[in-house]
PDBML (XML) file of the C-alpha atoms, coordinates in Angstrom:
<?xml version="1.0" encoding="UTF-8" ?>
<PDBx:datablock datablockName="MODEL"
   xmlns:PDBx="http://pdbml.pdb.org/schema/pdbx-v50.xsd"
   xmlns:xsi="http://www.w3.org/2001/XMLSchema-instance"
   xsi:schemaLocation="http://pdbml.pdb.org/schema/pdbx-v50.xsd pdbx-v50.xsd">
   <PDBx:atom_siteCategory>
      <PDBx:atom_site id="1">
         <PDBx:B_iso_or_equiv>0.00</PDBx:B_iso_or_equiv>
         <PDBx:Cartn_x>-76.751</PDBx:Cartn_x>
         <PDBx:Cartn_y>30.721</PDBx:Cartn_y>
         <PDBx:Cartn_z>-10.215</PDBx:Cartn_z>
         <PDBx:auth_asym_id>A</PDBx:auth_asym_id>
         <PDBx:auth_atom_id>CA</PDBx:auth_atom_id>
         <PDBx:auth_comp_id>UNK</PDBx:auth_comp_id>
         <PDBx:auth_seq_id>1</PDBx:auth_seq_id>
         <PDBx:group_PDB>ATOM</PDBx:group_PDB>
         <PDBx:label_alt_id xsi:nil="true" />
         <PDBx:label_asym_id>A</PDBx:label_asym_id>
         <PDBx:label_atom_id>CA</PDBx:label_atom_id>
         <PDBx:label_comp_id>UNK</PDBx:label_comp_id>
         <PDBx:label_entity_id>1</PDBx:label_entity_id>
         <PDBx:label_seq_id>1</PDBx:label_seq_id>
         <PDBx:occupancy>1.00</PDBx:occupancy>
         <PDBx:pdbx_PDB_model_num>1</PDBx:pdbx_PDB_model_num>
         <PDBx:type_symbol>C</PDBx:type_symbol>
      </PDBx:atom_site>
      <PDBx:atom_site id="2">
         <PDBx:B_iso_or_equiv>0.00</PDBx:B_iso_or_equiv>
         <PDBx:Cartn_x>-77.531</PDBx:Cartn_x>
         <PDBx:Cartn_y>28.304</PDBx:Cartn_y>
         <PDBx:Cartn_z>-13.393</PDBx:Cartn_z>
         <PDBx:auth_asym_id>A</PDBx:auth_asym_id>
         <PDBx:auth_atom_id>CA</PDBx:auth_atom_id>
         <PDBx:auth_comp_id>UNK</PDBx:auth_comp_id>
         <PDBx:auth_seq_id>2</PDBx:auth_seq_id>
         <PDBx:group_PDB>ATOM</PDBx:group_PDB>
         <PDBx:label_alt_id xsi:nil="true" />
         <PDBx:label_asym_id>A</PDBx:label_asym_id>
         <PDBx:label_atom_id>CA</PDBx:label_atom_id>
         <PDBx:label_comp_id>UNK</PDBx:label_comp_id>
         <PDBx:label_entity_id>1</PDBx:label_entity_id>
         <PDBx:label_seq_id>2</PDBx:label_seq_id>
         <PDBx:occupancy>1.00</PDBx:occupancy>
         <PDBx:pdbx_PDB_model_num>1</PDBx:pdbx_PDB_model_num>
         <PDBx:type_symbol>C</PDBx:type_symbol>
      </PDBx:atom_site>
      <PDBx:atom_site id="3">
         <PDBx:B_iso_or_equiv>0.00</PDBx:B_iso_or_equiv>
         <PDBx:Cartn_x>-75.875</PDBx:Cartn_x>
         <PDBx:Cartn_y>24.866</PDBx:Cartn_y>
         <PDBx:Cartn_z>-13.352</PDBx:Cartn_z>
         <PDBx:auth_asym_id>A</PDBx:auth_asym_id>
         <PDBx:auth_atom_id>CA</PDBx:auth_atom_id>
         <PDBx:auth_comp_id>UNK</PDBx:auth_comp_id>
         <PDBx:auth_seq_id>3</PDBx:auth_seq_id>
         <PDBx:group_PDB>ATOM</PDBx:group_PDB>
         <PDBx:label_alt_id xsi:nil="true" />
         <PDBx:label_asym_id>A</PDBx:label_asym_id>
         <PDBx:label_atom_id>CA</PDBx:label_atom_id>
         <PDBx:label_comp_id>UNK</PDBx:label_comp_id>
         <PDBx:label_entity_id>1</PDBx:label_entity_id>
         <PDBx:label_seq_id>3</PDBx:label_seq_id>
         <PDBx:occupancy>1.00</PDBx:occupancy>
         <PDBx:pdbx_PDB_model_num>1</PDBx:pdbx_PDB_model_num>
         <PDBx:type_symbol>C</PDBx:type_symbol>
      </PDBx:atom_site>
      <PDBx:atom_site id="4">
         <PDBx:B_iso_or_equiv>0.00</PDBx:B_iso_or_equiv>
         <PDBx:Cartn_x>-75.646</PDBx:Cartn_x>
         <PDBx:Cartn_y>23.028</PDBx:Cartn_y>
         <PDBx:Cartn_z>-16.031</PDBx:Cartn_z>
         <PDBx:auth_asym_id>A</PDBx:auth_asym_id>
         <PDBx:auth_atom_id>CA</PDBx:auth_atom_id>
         <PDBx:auth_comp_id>UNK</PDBx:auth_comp_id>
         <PDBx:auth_seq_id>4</PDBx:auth_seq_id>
         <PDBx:group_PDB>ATOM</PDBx:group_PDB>
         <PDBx:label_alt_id xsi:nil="true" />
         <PDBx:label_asym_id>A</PDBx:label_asym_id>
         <PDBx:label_atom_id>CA</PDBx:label_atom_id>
         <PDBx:label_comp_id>UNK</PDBx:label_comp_id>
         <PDBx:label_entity_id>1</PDBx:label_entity_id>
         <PDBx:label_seq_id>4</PDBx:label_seq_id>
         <PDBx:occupancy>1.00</PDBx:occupancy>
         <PDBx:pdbx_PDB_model_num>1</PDBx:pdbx_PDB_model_num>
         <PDBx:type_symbol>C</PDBx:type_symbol>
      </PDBx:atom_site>
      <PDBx:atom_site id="5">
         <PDBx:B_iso_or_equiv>0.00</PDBx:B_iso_or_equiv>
         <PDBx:Cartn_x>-74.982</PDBx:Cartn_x>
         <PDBx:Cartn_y>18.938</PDBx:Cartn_y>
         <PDBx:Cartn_z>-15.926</PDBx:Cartn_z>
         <PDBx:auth_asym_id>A</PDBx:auth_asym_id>
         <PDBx:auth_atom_id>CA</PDBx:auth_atom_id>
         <PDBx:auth_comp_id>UNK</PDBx:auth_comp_id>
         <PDBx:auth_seq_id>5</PDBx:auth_seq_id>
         <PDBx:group_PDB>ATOM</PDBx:group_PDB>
         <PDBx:label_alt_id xsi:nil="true" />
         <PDBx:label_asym_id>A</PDBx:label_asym_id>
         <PDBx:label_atom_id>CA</PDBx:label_atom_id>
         <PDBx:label_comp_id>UNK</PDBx:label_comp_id>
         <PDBx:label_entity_id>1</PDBx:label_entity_id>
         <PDBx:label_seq_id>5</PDBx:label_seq_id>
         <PDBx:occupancy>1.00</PDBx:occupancy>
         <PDBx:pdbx_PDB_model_num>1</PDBx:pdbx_PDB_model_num>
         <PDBx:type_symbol>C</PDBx:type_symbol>
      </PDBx:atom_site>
      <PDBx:atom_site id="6">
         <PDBx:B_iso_or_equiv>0.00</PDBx:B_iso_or_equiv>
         <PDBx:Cartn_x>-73.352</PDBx:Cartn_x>
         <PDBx:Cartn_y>17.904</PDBx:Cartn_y>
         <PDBx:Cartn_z>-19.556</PDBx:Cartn_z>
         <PDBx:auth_asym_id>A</PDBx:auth_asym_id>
         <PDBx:auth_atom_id>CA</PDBx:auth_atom_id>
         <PDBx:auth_comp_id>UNK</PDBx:auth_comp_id>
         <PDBx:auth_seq_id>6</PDBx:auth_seq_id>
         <PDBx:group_PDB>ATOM</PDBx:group_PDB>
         <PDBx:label_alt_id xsi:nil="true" />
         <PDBx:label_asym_id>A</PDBx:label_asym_id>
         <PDBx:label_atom_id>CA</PDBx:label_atom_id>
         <PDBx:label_comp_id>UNK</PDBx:label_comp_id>
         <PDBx:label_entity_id>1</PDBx:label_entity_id>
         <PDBx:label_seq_id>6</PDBx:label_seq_id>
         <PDBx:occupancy>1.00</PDBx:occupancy>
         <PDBx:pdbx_PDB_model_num>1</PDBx:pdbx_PDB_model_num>
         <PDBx:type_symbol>C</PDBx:type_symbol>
      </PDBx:atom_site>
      <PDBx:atom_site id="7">
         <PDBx:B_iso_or_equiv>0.00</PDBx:B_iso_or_equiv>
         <PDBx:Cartn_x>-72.859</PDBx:Cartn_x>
         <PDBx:Cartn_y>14.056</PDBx:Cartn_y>
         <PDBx:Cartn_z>-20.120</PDBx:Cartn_z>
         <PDBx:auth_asym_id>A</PDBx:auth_asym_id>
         <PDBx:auth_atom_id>CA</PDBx:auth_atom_id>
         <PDBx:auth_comp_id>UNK</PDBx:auth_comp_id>
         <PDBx:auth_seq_id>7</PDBx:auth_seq_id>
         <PDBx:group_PDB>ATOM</PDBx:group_PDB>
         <PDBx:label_alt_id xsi:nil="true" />
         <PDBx:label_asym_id>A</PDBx:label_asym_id>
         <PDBx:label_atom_id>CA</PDBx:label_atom_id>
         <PDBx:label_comp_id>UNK</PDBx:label_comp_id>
         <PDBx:label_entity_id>1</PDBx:label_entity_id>
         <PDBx:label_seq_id>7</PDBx:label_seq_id>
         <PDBx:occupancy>1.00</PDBx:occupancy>
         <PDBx:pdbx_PDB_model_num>1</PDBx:pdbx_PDB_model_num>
         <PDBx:type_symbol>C</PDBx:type_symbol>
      </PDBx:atom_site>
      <PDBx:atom_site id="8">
         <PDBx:B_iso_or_equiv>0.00</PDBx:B_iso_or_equiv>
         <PDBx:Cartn_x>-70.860</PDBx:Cartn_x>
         <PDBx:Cartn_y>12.507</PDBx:Cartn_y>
         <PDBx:Cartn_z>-22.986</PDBx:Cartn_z>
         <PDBx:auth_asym_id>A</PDBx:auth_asym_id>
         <PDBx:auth_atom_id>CA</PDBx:auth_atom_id>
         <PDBx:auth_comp_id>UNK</PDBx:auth_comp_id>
         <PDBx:auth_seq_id>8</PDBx:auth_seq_id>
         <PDBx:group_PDB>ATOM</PDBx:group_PDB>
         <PDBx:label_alt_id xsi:nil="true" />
         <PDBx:label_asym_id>A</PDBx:label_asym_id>
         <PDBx:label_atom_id>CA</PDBx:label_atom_id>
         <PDBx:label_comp_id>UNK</PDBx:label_comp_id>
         <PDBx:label_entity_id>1</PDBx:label_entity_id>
         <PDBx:label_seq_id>8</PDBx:label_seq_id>
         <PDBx:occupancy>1.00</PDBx:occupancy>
         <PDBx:pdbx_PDB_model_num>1</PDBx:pdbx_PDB_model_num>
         <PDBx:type_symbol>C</PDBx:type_symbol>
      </PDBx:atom_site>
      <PDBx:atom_site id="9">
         <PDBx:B_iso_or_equiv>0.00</PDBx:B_iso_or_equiv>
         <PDBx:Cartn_x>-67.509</PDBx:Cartn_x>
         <PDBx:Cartn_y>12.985</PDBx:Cartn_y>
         <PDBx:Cartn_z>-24.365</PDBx:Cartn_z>
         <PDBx:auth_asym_id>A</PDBx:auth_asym_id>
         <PDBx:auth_atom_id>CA</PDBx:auth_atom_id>
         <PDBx:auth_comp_id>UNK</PDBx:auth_comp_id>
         <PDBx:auth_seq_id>9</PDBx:auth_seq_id>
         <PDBx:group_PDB>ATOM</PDBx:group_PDB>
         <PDBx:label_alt_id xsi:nil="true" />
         <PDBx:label_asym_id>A</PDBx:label_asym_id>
         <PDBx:label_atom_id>CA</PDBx:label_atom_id>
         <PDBx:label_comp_id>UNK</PDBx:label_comp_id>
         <PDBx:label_entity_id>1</PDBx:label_entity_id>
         <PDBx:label_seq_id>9</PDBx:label_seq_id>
         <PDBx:occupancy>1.00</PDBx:occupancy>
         <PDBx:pdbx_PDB_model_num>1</PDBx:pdbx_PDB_model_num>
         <PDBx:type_symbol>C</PDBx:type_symbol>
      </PDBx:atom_site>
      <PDBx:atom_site id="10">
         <PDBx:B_iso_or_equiv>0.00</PDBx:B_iso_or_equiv>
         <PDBx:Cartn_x>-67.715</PDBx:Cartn_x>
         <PDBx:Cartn_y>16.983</PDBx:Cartn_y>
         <PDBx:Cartn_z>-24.672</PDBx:Cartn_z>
         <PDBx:auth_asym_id>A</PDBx:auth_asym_id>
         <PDBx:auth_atom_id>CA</PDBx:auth_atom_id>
         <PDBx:auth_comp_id>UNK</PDBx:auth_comp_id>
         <PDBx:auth_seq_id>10</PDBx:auth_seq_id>
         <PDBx:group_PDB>ATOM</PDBx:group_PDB>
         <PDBx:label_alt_id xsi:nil="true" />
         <PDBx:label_asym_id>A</PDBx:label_asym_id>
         <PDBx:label_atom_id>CA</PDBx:label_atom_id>
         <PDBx:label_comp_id>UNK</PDBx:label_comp_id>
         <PDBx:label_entity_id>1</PDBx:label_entity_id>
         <PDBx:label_seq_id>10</PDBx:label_seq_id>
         <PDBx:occupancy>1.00</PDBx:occupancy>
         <PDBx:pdbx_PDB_model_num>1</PDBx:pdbx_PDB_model_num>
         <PDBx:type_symbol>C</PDBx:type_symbol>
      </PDBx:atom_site>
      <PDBx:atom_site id="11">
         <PDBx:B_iso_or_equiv>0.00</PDBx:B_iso_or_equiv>
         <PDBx:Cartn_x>-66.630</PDBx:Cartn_x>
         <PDBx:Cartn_y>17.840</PDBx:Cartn_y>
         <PDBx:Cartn_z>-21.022</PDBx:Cartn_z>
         <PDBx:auth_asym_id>A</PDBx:auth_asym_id>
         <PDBx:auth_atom_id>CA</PDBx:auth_atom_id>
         <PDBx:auth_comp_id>UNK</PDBx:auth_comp_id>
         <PDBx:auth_seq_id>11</PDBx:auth_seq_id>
         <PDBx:group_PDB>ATOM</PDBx:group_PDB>
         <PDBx:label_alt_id xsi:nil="true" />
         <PDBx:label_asym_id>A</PDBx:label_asym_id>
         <PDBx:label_atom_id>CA</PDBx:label_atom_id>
         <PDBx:label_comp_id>UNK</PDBx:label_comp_id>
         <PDBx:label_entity_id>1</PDBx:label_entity_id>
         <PDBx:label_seq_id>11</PDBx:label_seq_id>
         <PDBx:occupancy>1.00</PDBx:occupancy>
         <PDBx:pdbx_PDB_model_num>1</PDBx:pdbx_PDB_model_num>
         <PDBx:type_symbol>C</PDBx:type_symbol>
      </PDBx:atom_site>
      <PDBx:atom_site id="12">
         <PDBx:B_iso_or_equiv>0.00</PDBx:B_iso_or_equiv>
         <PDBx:Cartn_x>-62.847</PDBx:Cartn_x>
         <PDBx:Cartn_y>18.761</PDBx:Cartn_y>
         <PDBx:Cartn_z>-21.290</PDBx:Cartn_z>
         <PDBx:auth_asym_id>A</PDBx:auth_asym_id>
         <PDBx:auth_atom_id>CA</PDBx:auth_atom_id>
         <PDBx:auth_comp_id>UNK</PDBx:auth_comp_id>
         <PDBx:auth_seq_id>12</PDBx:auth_seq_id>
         <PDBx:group_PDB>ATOM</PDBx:group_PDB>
         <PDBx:label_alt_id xsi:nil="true" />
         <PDBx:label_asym_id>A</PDBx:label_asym_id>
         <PDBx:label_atom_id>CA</PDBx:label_atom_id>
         <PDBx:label_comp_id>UNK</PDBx:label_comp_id>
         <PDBx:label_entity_id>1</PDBx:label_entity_id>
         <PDBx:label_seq_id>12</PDBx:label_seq_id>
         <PDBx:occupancy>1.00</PDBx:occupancy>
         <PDBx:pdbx_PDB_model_num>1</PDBx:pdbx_PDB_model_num>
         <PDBx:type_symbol>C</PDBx:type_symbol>
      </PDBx:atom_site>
      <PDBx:atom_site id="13">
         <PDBx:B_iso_or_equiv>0.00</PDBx:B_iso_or_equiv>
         <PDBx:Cartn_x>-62.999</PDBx:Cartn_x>
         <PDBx:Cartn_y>18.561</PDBx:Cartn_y>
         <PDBx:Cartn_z>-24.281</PDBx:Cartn_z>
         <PDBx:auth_asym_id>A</PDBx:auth_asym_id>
         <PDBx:auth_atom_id>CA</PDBx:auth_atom_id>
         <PDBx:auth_comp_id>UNK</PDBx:auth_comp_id>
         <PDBx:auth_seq_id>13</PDBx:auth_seq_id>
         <PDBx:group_PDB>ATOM</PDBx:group_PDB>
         <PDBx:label_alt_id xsi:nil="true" />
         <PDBx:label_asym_id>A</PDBx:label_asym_id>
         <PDBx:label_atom_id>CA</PDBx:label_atom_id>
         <PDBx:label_comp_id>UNK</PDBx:label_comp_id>
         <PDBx:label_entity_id>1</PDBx:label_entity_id>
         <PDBx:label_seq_id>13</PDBx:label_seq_id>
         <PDBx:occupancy>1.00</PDBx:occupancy>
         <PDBx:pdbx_PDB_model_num>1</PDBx:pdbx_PDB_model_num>
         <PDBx:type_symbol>C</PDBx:type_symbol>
      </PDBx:atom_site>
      <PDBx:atom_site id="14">
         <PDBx:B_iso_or_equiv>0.00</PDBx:B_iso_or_equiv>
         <PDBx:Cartn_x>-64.441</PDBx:Cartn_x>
         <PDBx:Cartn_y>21.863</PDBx:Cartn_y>
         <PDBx:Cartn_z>-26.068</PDBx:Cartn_z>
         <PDBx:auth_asym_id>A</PDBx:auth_asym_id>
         <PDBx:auth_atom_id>CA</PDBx:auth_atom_id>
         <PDBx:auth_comp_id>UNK</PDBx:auth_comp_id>
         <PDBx:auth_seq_id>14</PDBx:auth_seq_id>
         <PDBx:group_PDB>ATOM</PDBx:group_PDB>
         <PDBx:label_alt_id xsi:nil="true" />
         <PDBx:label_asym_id>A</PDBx:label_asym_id>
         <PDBx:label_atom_id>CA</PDBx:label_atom_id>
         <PDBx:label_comp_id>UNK</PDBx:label_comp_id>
         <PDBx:label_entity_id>1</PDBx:label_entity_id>
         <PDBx:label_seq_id>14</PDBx:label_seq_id>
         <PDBx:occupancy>1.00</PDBx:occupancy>
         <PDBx:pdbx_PDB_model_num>1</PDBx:pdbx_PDB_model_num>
         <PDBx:type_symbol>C</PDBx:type_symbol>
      </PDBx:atom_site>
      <PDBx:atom_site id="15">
         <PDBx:B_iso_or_equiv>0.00</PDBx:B_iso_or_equiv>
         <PDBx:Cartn_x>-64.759</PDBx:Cartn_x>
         <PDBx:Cartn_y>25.341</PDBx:Cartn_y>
         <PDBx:Cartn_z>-24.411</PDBx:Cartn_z>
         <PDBx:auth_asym_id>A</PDBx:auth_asym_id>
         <PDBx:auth_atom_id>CA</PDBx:auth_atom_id>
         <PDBx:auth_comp_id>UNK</PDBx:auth_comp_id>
         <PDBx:auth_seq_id>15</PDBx:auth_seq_id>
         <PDBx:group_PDB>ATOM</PDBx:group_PDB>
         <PDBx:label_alt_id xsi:nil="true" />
         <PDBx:label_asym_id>A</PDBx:label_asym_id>
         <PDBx:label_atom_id>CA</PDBx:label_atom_id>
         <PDBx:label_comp_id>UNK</PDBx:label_comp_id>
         <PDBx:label_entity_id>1</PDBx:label_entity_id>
         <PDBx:label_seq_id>15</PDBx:label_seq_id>
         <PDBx:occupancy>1.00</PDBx:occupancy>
         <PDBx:pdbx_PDB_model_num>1</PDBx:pdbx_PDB_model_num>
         <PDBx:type_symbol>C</PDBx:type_symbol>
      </PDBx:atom_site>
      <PDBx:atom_site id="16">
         <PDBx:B_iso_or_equiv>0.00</PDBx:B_iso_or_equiv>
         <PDBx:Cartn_x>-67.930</PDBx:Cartn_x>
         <PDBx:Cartn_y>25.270</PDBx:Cartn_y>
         <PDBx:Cartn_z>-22.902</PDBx:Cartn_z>
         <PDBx:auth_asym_id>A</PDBx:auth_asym_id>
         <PDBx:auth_atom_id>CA</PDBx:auth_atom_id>
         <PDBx:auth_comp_id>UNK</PDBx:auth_comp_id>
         <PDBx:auth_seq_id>16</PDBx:auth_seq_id>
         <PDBx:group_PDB>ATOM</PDBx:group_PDB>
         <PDBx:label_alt_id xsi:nil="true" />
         <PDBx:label_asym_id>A</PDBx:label_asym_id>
         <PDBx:label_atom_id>CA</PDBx:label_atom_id>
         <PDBx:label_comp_id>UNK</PDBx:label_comp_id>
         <PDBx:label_entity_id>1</PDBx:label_entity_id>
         <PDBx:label_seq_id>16</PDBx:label_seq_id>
         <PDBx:occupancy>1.00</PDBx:occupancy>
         <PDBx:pdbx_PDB_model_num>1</PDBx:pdbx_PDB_model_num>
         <PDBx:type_symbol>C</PDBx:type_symbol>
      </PDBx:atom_site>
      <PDBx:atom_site id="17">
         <PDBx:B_iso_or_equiv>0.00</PDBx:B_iso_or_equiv>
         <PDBx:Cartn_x>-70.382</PDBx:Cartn_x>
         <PDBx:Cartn_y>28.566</PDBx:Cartn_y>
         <PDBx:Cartn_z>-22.709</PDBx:Cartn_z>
         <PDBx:auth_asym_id>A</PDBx:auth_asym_id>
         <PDBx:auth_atom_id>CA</PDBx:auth_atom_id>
         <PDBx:auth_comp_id>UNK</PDBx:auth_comp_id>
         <PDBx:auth_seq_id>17</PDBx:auth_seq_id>
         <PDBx:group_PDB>ATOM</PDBx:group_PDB>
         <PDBx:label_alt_id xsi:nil="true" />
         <PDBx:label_asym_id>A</PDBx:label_asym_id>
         <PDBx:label_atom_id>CA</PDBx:label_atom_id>
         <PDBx:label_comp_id>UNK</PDBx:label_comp_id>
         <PDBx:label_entity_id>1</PDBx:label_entity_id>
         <PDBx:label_seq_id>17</PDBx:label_seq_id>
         <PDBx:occupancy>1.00</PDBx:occupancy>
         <PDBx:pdbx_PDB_model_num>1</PDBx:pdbx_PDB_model_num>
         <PDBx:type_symbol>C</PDBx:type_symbol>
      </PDBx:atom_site>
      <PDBx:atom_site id="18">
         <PDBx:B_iso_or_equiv>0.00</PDBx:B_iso_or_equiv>
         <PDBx:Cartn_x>-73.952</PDBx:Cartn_x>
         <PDBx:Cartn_y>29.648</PDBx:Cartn_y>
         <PDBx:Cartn_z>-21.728</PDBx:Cartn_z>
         <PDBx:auth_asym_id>A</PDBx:auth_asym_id>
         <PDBx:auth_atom_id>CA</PDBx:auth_atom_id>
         <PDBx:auth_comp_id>UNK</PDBx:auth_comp_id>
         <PDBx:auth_seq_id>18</PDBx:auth_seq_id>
         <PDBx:group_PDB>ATOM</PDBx:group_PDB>
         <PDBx:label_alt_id xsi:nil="true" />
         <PDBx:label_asym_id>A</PDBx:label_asym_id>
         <PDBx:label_atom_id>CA</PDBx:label_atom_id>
         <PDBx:label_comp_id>UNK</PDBx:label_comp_id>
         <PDBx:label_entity_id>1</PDBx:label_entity_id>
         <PDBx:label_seq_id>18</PDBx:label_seq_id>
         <PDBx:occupancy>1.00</PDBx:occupancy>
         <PDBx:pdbx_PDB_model_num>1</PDBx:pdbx_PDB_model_num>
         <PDBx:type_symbol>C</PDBx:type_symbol>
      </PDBx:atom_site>
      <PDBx:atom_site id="19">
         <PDBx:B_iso_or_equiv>0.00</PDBx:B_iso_or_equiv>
         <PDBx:Cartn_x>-76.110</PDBx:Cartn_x>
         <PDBx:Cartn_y>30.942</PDBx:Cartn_y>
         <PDBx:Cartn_z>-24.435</PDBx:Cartn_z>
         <PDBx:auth_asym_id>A</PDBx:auth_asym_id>
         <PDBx:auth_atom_id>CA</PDBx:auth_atom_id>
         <PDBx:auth_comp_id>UNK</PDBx:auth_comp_id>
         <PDBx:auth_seq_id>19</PDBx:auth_seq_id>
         <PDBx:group_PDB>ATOM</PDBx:group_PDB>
         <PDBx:label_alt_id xsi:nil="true" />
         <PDBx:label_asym_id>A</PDBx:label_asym_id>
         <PDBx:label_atom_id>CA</PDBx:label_atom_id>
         <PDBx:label_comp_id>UNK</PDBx:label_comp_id>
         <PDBx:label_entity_id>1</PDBx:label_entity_id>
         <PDBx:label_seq_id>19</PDBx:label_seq_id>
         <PDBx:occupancy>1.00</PDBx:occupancy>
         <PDBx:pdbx_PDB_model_num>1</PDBx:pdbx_PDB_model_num>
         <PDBx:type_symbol>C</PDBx:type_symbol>
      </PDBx:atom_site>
      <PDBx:atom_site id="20">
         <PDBx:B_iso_or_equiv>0.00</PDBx:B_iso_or_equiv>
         <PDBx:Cartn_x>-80.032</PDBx:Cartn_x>
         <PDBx:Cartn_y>32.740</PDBx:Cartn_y>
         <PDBx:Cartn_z>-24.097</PDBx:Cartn_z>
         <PDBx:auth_asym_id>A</PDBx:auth_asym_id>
         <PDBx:auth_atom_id>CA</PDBx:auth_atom_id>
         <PDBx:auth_comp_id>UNK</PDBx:auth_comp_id>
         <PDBx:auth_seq_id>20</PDBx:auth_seq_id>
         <PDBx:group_PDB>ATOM</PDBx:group_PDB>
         <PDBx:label_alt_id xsi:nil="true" />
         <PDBx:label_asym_id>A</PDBx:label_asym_id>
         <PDBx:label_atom_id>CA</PDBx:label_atom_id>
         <PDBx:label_comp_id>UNK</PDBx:label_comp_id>
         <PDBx:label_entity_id>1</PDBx:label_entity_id>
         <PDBx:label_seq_id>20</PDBx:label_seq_id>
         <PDBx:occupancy>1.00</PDBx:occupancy>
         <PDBx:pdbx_PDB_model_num>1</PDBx:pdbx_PDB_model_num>
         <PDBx:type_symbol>C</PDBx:type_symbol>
      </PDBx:atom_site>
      <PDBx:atom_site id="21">
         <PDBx:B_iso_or_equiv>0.00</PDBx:B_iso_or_equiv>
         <PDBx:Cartn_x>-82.700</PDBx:Cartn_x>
         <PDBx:Cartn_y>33.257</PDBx:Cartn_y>
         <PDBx:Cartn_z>-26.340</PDBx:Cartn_z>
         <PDBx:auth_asym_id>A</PDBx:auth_asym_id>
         <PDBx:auth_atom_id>CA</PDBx:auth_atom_id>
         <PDBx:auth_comp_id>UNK</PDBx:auth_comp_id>
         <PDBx:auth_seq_id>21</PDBx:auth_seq_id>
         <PDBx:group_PDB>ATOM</PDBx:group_PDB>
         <PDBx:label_alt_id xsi:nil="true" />
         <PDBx:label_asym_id>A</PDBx:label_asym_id>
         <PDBx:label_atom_id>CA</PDBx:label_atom_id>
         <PDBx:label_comp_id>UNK</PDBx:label_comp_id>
         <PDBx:label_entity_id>1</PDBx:label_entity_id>
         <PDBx:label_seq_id>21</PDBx:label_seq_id>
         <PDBx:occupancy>1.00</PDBx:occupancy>
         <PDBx:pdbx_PDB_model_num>1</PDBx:pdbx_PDB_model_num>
         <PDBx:type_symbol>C</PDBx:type_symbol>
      </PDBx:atom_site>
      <PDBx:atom_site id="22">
         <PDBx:B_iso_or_equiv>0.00</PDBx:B_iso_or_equiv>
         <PDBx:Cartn_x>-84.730</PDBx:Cartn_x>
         <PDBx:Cartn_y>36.228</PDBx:Cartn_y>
         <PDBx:Cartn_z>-24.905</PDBx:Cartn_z>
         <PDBx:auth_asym_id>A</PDBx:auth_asym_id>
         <PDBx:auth_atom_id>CA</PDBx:auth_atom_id>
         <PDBx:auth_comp_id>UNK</PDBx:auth_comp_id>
         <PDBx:auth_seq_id>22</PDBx:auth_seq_id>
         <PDBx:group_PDB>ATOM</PDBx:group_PDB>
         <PDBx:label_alt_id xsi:nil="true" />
         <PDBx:label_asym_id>A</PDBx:label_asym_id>
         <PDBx:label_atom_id>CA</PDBx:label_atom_id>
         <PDBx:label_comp_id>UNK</PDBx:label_comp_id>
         <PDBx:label_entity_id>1</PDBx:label_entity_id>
         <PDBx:label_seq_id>22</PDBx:label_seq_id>
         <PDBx:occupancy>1.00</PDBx:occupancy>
         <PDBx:pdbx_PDB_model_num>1</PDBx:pdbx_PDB_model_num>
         <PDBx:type_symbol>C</PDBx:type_symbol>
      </PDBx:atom_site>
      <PDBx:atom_site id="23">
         <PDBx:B_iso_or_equiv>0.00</PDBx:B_iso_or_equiv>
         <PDBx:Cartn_x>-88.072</PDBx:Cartn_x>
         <PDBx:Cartn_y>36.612</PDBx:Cartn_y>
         <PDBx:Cartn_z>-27.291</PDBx:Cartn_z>
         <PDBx:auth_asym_id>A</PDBx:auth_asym_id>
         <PDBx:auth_atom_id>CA</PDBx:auth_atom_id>
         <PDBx:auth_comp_id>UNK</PDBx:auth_comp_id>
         <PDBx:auth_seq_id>23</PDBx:auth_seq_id>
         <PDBx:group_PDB>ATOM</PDBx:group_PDB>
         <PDBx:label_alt_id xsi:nil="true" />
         <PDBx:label_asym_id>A</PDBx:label_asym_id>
         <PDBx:label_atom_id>CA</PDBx:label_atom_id>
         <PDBx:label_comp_id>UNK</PDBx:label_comp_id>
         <PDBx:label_entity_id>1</PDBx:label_entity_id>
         <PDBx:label_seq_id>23</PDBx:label_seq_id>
         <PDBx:occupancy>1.00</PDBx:occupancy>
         <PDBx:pdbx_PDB_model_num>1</PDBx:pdbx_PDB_model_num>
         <PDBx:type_symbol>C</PDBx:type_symbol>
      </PDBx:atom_site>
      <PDBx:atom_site id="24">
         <PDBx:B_iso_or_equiv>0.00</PDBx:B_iso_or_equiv>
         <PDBx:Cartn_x>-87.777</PDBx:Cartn_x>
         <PDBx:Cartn_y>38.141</PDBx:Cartn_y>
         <PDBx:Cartn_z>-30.437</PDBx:Cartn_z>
         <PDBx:auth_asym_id>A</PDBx:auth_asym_id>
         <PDBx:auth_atom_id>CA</PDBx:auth_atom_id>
         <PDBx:auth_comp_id>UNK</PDBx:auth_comp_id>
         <PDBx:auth_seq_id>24</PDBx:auth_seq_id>
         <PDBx:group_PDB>ATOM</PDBx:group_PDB>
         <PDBx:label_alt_id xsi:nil="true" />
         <PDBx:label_asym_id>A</PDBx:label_asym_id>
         <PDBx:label_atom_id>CA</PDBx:label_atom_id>
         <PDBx:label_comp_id>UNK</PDBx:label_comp_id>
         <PDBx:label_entity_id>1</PDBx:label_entity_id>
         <PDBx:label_seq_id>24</PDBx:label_seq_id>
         <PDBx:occupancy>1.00</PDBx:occupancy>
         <PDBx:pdbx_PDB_model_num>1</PDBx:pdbx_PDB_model_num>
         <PDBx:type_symbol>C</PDBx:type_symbol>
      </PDBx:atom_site>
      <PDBx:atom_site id="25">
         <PDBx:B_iso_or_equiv>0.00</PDBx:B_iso_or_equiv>
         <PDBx:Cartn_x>-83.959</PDBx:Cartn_x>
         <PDBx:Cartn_y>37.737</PDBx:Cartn_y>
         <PDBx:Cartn_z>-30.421</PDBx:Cartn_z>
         <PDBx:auth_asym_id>A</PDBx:auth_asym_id>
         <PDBx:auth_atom_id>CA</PDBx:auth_atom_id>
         <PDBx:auth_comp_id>UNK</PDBx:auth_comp_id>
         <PDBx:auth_seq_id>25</PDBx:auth_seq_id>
         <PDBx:group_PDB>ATOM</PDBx:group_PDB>
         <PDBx:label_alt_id xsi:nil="true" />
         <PDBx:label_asym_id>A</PDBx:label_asym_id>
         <PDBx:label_atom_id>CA</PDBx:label_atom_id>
         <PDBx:label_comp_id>UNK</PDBx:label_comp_id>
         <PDBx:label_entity_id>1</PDBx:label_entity_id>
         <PDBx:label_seq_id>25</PDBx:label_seq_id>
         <PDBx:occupancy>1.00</PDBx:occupancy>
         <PDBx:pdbx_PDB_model_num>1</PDBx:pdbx_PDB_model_num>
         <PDBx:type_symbol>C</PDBx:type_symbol>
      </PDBx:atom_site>
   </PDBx:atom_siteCategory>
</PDBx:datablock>
């Protein structure tokens, strides 16, 4: 399970998502 803490004025504001970078890609 990742968390993820965001601070400043993008919580609620814009969709949120998880991204990865795997090597190579």
């Amino acid at each position: 399970r990742l968390s993820c803490a965001a601070s400043g004025s993008i919580f609620g504001v814009s969709p949120m998502g998880w991204y990865r970078s795997a090597p190579g890609k």
